[in-house]
N, C-alpha and C. Protein backbone atom coordinates (compact mmCIF):
# COMPACT_ATOMS: atom_id res chain seq x y z
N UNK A 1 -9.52 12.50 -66.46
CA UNK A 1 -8.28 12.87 -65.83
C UNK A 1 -8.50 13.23 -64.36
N UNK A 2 -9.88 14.04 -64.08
CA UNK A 2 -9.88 14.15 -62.53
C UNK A 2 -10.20 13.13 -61.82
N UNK A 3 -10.30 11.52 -62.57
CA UNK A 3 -11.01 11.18 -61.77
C UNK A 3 -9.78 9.89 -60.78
N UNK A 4 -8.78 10.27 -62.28
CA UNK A 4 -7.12 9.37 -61.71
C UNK A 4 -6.55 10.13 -60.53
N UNK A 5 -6.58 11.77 -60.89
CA UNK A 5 -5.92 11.97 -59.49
C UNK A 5 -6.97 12.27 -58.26
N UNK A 6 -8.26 12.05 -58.26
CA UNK A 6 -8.98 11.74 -57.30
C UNK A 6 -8.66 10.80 -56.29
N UNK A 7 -8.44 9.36 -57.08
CA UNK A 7 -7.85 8.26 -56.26
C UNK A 7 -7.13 8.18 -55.61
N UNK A 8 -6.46 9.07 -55.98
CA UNK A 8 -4.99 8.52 -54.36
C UNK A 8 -5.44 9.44 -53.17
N UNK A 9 -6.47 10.51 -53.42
CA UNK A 9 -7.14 11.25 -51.92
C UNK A 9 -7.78 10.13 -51.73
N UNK A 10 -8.78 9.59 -52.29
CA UNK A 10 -9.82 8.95 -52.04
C UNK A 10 -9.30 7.64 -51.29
N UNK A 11 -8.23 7.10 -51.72
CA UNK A 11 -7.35 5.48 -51.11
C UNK A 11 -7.14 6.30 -49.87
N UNK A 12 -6.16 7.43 -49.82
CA UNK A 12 -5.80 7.67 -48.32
C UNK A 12 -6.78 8.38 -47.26
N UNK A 13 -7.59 9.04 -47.63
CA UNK A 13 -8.81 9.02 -46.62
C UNK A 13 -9.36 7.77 -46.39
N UNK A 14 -9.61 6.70 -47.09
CA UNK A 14 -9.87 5.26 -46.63
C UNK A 14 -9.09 4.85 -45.73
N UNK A 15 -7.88 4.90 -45.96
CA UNK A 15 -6.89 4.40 -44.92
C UNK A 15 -6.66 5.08 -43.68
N UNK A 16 -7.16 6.53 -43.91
CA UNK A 16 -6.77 6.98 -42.52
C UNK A 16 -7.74 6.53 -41.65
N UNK A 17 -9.05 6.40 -42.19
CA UNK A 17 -10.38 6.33 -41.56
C UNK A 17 -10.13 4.76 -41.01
N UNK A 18 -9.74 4.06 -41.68
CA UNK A 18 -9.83 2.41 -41.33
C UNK A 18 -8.35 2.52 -40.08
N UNK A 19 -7.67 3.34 -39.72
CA UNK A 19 -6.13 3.33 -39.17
C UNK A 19 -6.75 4.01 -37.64
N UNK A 20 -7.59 5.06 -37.76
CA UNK A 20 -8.56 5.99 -36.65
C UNK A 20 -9.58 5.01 -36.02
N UNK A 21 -10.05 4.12 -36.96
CA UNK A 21 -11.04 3.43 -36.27
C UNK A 21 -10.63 2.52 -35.41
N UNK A 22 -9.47 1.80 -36.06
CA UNK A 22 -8.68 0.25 -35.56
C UNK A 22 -8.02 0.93 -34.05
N UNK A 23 -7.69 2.33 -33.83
CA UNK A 23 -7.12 2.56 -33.01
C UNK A 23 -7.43 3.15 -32.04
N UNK A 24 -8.80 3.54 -31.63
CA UNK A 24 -10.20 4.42 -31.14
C UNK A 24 -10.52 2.85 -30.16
N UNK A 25 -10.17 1.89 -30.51
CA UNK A 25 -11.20 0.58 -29.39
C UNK A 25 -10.86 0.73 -28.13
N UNK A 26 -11.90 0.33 -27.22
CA UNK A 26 -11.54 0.52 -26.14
C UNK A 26 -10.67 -0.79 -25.40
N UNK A 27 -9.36 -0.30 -24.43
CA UNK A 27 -8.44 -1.04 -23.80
C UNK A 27 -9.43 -2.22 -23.31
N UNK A 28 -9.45 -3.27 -23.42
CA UNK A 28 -9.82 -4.51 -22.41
C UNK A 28 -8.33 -4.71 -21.37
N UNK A 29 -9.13 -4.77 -20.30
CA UNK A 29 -8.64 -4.65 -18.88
C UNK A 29 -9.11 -6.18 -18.22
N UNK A 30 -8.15 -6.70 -17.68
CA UNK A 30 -8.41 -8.24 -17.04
C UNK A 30 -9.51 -8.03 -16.23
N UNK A 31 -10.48 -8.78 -15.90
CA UNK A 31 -11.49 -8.60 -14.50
C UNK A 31 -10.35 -8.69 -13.21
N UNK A 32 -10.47 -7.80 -12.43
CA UNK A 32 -9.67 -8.10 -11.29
C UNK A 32 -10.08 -9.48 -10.16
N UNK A 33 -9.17 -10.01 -10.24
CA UNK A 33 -9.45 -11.11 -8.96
C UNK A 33 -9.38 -10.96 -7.57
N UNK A 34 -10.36 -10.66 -6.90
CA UNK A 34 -9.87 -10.75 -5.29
C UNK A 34 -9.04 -11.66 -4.48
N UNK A 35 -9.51 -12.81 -5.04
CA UNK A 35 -8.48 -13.61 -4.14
C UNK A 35 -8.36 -14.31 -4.84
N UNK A 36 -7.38 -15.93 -5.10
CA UNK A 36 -7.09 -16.68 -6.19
C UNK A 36 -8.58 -17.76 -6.16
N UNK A 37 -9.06 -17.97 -4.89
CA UNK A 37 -10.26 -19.00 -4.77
C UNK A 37 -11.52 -18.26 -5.15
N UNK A 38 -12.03 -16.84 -5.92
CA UNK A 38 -12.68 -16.19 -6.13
C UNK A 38 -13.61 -15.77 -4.66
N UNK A 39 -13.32 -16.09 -3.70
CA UNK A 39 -13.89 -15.72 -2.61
C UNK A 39 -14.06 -14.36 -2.50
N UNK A 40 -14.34 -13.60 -2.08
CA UNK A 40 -14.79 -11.71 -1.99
C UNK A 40 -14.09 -11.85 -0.80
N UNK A 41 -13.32 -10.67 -0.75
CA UNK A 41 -12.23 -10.34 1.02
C UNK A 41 -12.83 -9.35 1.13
N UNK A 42 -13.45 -9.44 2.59
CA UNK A 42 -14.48 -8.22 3.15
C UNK A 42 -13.38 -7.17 3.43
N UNK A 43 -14.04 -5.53 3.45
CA UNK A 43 -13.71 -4.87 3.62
C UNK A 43 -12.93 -4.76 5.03
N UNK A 44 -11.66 -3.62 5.01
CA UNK A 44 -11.07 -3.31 6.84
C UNK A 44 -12.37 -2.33 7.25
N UNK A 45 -12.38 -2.95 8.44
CA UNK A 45 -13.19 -2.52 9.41
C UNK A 45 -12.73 -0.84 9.79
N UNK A 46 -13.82 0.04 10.11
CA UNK A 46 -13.72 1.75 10.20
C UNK A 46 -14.25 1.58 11.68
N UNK A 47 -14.58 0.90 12.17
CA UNK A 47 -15.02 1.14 13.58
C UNK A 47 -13.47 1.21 14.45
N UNK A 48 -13.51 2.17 15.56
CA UNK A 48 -12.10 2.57 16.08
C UNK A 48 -11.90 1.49 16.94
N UNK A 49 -12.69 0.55 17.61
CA UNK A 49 -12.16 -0.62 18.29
C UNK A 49 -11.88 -1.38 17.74
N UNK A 50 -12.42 -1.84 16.39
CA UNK A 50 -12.00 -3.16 15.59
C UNK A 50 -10.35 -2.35 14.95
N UNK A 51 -10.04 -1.65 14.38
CA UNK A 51 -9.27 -1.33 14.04
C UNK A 51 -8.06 -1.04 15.16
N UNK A 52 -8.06 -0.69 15.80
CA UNK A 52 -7.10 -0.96 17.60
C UNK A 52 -6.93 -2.19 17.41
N UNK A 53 -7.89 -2.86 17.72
CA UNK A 53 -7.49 -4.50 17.97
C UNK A 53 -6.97 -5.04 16.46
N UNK A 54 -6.92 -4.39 15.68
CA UNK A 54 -6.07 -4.97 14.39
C UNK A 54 -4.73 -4.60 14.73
N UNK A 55 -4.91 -3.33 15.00
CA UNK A 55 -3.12 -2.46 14.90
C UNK A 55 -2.43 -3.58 16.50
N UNK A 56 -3.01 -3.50 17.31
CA UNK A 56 -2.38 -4.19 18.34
C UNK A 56 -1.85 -5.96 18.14
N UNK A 57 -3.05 -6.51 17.36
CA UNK A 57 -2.79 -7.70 16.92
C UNK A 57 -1.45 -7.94 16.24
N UNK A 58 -1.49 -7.04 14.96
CA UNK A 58 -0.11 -6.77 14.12
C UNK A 58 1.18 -6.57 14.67
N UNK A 59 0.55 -5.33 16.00
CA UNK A 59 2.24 -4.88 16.39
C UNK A 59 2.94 -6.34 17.43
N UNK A 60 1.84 -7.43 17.57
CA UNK A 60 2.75 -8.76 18.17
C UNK A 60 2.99 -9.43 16.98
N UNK A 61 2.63 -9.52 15.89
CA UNK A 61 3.42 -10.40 14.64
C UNK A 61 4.19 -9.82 14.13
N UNK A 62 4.86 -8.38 14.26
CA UNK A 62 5.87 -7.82 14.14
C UNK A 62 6.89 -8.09 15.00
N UNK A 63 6.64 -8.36 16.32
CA UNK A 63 7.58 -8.13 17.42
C UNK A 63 8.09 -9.18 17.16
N UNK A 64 7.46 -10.05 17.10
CA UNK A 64 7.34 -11.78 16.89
C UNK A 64 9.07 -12.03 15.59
N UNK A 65 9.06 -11.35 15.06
CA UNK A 65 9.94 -11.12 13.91
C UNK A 65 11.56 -11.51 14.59
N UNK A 66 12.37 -12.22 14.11
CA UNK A 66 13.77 -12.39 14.69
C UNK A 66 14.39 -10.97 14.76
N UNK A 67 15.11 -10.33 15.87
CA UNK A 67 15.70 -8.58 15.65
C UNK A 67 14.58 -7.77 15.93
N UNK A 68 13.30 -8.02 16.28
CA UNK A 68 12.88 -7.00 16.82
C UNK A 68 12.36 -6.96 18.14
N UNK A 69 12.46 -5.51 19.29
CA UNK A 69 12.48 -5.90 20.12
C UNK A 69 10.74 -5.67 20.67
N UNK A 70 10.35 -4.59 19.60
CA UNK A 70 8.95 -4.08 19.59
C UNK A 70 8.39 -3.69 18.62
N UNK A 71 7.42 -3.59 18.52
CA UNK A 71 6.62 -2.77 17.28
C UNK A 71 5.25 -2.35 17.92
N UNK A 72 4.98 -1.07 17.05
CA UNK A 72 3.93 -0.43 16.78
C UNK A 72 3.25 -0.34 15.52
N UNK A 73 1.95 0.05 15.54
CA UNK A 73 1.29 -0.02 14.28
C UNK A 73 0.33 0.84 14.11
N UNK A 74 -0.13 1.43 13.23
CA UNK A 74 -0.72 2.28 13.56
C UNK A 74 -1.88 2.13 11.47
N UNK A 75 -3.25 1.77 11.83
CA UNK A 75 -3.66 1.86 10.47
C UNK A 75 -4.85 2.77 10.02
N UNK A 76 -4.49 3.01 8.98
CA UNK A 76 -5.17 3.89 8.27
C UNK A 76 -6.25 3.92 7.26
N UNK A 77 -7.36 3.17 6.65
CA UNK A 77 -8.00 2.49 6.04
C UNK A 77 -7.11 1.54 5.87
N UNK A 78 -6.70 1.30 4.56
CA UNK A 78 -5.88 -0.09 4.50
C UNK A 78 -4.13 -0.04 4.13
N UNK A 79 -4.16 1.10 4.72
CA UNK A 79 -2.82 1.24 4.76
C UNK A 79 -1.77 0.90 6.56
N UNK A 80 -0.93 0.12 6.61
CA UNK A 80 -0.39 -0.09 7.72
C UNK A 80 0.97 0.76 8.26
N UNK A 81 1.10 1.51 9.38
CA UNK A 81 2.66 2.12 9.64
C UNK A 81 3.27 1.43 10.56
N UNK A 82 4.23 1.26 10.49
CA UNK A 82 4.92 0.00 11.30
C UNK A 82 6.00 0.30 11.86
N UNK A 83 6.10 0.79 13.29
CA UNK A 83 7.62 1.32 13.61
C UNK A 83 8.29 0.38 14.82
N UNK A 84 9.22 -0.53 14.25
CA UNK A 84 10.05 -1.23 15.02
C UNK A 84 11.03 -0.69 15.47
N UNK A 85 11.52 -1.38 16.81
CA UNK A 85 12.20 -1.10 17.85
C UNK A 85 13.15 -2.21 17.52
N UNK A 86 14.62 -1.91 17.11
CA UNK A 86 15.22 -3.29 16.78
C UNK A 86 16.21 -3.28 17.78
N UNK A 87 17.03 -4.52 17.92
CA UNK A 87 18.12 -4.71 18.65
C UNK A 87 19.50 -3.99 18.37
N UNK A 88 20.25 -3.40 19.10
CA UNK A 88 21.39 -2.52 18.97
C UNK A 88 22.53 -3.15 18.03
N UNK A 89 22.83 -2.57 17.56
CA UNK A 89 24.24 -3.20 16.77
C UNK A 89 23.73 -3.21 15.65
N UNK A 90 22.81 -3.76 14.58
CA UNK A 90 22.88 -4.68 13.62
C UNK A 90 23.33 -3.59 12.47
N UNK A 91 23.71 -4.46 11.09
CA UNK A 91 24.03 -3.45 10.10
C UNK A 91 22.89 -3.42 9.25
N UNK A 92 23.13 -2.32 8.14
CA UNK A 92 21.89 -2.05 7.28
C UNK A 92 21.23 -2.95 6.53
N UNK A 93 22.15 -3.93 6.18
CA UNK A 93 21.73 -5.02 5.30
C UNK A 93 20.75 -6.09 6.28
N UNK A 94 20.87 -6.47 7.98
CA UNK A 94 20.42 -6.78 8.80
C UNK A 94 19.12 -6.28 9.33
N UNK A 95 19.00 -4.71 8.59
CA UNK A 95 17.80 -4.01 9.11
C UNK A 95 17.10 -4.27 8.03
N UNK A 96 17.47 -3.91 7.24
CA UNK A 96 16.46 -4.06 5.80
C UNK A 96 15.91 -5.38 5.78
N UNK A 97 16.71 -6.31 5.97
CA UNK A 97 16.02 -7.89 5.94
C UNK A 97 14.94 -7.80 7.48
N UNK A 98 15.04 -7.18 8.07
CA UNK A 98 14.32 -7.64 9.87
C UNK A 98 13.04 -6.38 8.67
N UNK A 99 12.95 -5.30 8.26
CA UNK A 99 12.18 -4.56 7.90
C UNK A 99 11.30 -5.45 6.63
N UNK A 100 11.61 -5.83 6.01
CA UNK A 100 11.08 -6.78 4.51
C UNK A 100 10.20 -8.04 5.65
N UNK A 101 10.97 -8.46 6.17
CA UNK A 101 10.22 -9.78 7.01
C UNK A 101 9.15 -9.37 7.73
N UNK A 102 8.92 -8.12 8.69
CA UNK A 102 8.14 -7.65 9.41
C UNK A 102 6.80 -7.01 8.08
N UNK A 103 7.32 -6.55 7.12
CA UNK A 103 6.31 -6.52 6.07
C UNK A 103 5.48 -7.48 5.49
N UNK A 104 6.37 -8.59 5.28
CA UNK A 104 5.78 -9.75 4.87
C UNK A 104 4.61 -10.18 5.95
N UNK A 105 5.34 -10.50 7.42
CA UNK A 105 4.55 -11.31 8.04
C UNK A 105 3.00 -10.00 8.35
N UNK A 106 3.06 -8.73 8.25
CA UNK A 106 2.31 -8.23 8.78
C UNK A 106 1.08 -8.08 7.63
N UNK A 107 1.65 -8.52 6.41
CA UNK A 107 0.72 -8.52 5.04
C UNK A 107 0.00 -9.67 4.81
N UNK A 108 0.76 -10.89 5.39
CA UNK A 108 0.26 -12.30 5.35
C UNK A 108 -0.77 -12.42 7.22
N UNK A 109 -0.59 -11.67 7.76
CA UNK A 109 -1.40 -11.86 8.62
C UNK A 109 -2.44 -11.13 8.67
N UNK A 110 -2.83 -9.92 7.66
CA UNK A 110 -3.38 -9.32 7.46
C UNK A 110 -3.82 -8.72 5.98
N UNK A 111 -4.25 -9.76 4.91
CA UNK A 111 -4.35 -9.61 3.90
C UNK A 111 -4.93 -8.58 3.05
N UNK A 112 -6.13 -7.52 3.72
CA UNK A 112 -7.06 -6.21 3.44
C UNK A 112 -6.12 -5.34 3.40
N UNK A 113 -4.58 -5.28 3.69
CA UNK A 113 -3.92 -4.10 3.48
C UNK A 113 -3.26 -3.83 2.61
N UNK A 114 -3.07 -2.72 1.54
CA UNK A 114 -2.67 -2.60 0.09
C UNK A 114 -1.20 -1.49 0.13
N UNK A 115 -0.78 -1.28 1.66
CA UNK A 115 0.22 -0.46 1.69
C UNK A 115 0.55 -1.30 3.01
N UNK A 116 2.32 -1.25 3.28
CA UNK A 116 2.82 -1.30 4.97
C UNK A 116 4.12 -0.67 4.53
N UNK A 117 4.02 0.28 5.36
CA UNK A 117 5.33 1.43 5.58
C UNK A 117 5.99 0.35 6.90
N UNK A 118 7.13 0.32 6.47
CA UNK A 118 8.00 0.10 8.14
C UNK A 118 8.85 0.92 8.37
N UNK A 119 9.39 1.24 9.34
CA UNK A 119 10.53 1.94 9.70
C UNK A 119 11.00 1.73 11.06
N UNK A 120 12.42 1.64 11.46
CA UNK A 120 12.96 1.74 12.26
C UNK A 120 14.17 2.97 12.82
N UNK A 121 13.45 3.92 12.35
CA UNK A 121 14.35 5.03 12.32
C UNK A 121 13.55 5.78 13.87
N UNK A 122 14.16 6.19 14.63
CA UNK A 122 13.97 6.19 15.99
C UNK A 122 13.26 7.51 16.08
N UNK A 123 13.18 8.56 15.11
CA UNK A 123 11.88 9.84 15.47
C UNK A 123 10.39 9.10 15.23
N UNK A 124 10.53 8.28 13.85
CA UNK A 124 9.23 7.97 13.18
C UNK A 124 8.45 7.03 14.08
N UNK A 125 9.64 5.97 14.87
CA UNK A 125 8.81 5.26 15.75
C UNK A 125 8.12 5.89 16.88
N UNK A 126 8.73 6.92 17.55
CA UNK A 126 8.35 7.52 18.76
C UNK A 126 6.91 8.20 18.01
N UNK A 127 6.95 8.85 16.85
CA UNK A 127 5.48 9.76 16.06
C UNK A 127 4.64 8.63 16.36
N UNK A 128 5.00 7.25 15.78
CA UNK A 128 3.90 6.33 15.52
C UNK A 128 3.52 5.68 16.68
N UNK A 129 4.27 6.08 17.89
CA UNK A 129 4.04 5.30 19.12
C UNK A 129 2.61 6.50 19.99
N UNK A 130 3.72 7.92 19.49
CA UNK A 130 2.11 8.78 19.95
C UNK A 130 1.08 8.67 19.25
N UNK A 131 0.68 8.84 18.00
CA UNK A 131 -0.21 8.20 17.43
C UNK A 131 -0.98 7.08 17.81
N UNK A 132 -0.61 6.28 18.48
CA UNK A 132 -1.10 4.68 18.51
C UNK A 132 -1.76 5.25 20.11
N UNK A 133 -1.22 5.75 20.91
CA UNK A 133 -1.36 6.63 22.32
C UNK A 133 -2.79 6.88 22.20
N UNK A 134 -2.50 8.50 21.32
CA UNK A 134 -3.44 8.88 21.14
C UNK A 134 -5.33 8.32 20.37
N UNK A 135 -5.11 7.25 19.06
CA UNK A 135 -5.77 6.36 18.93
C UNK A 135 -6.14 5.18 20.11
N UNK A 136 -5.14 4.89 20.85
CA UNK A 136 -5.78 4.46 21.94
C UNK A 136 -7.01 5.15 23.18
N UNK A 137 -6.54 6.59 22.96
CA UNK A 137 -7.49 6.99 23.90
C UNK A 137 -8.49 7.83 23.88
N UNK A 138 -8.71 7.61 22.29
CA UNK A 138 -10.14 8.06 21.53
C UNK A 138 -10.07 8.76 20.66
N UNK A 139 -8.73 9.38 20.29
CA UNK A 139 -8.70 10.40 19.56
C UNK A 139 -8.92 9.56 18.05
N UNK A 140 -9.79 9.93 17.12
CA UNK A 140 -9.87 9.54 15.66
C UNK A 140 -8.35 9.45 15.05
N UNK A 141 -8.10 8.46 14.43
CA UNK A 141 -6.89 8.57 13.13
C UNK A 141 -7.01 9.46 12.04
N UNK A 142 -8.06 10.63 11.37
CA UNK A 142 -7.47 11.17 10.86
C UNK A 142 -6.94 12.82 11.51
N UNK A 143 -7.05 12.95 12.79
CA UNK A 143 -6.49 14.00 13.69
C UNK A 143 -5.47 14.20 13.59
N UNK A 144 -4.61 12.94 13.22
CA UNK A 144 -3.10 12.70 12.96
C UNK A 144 -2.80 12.87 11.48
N UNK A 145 -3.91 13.09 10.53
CA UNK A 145 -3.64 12.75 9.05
C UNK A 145 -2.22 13.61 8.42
N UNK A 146 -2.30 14.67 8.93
CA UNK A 146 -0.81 15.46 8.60
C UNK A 146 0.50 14.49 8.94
N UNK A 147 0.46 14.11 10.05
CA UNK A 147 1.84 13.87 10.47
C UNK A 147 1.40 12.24 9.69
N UNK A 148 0.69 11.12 9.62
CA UNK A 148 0.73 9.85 8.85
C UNK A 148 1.50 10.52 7.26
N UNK A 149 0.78 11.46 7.07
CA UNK A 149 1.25 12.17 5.90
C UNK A 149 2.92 12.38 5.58
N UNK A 150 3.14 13.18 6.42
CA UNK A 150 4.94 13.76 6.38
C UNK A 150 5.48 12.29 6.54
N UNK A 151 4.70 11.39 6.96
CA UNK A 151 5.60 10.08 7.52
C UNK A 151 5.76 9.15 6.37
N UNK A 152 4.60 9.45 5.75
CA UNK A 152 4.87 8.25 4.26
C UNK A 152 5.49 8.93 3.01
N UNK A 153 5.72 10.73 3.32
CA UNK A 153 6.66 11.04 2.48
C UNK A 153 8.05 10.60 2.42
N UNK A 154 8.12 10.35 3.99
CA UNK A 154 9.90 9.96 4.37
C UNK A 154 9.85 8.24 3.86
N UNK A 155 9.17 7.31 3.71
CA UNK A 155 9.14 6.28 3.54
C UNK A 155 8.50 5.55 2.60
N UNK A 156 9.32 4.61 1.56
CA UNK A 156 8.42 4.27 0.65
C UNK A 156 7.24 2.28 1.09
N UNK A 157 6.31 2.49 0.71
CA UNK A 157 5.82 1.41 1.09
C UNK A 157 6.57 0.11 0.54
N UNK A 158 6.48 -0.85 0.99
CA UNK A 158 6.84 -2.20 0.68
C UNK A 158 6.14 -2.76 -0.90
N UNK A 159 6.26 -3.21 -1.59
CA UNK A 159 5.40 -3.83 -2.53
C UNK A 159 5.04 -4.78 -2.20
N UNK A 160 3.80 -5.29 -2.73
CA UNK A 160 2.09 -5.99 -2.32
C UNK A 160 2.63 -7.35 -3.16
């Protein structure tokens, strides 16, 4: 008699054990691809001249953009801030498209970057214009790390 109602502990500790195990495996995760041709994309450059001459490069394929009249840029390992100067008048739906395009082209001309903030809101550009000032004239980028900071709270990045 103990040994009938033994069995049904004995079946469901089997089952829990076989239900714990099946569910304990570890996640398989895709290998990440760098690029679609498996080529390796070298790292952004940390030296403060190569990185100038990136941000300056960028802020003319921004400008370059239909509606804008300027841009600045300002980068941060591989994150880009992007503050355009647009033409007077236009409406929101006009900015947002001149802002999406200036993302695009500044992501396709610059593929190592995994964030680009834009904005054309007229305090953030003037921050990012001193910034770019000040990186111009030796001062390190993370001197500024507070204010890049408050700036990507106000703004969400573009998606990659």
């Amino acid at each position: 008699m103990k040994r009938i109602k033994m069995l049904p502990v004995l079946v469901s500790v089997l089952i829990m054990g076989m239900i714990l195990t099946a569910g304990c495996g570890a996640a398989r995760k895709p290998v990440p691809q760098n690029q679609p041709n498996g080529i390796a994309q070298a790292p952004m450059p940390t030296s403060p001249a190569e990185v100038s001459k990136i941000a300056s490069d960028l802020s003319g394929v921004a400008a370059r953009v239909p509606g804008v009249n300027s841009a600045t840029v300002v980068i941060t390992g591989t994150t880009a801030y992007v503050g355009v100067d647009q033409k007077a008048g236009l409406e929101k739906s006009e900015t947002d498209r001149i802002k999406r395009d200036v993302s695009d082209e500044v992501k396709k001309a610059e593929p190592r970057l995994t964030a680009v903030f834009v904005s054309s809101d007229p305090d953030i550009v003037t921050r990012l214009r001193r910034i770019a000032d000040g990186v111009a004239a030796g001062q390190p980028v993370s001197s500024f790390a507070d204010e890049l900071t408050e700036i990507a709270k106000r703004l969400s990045p573009t998606t990659m």
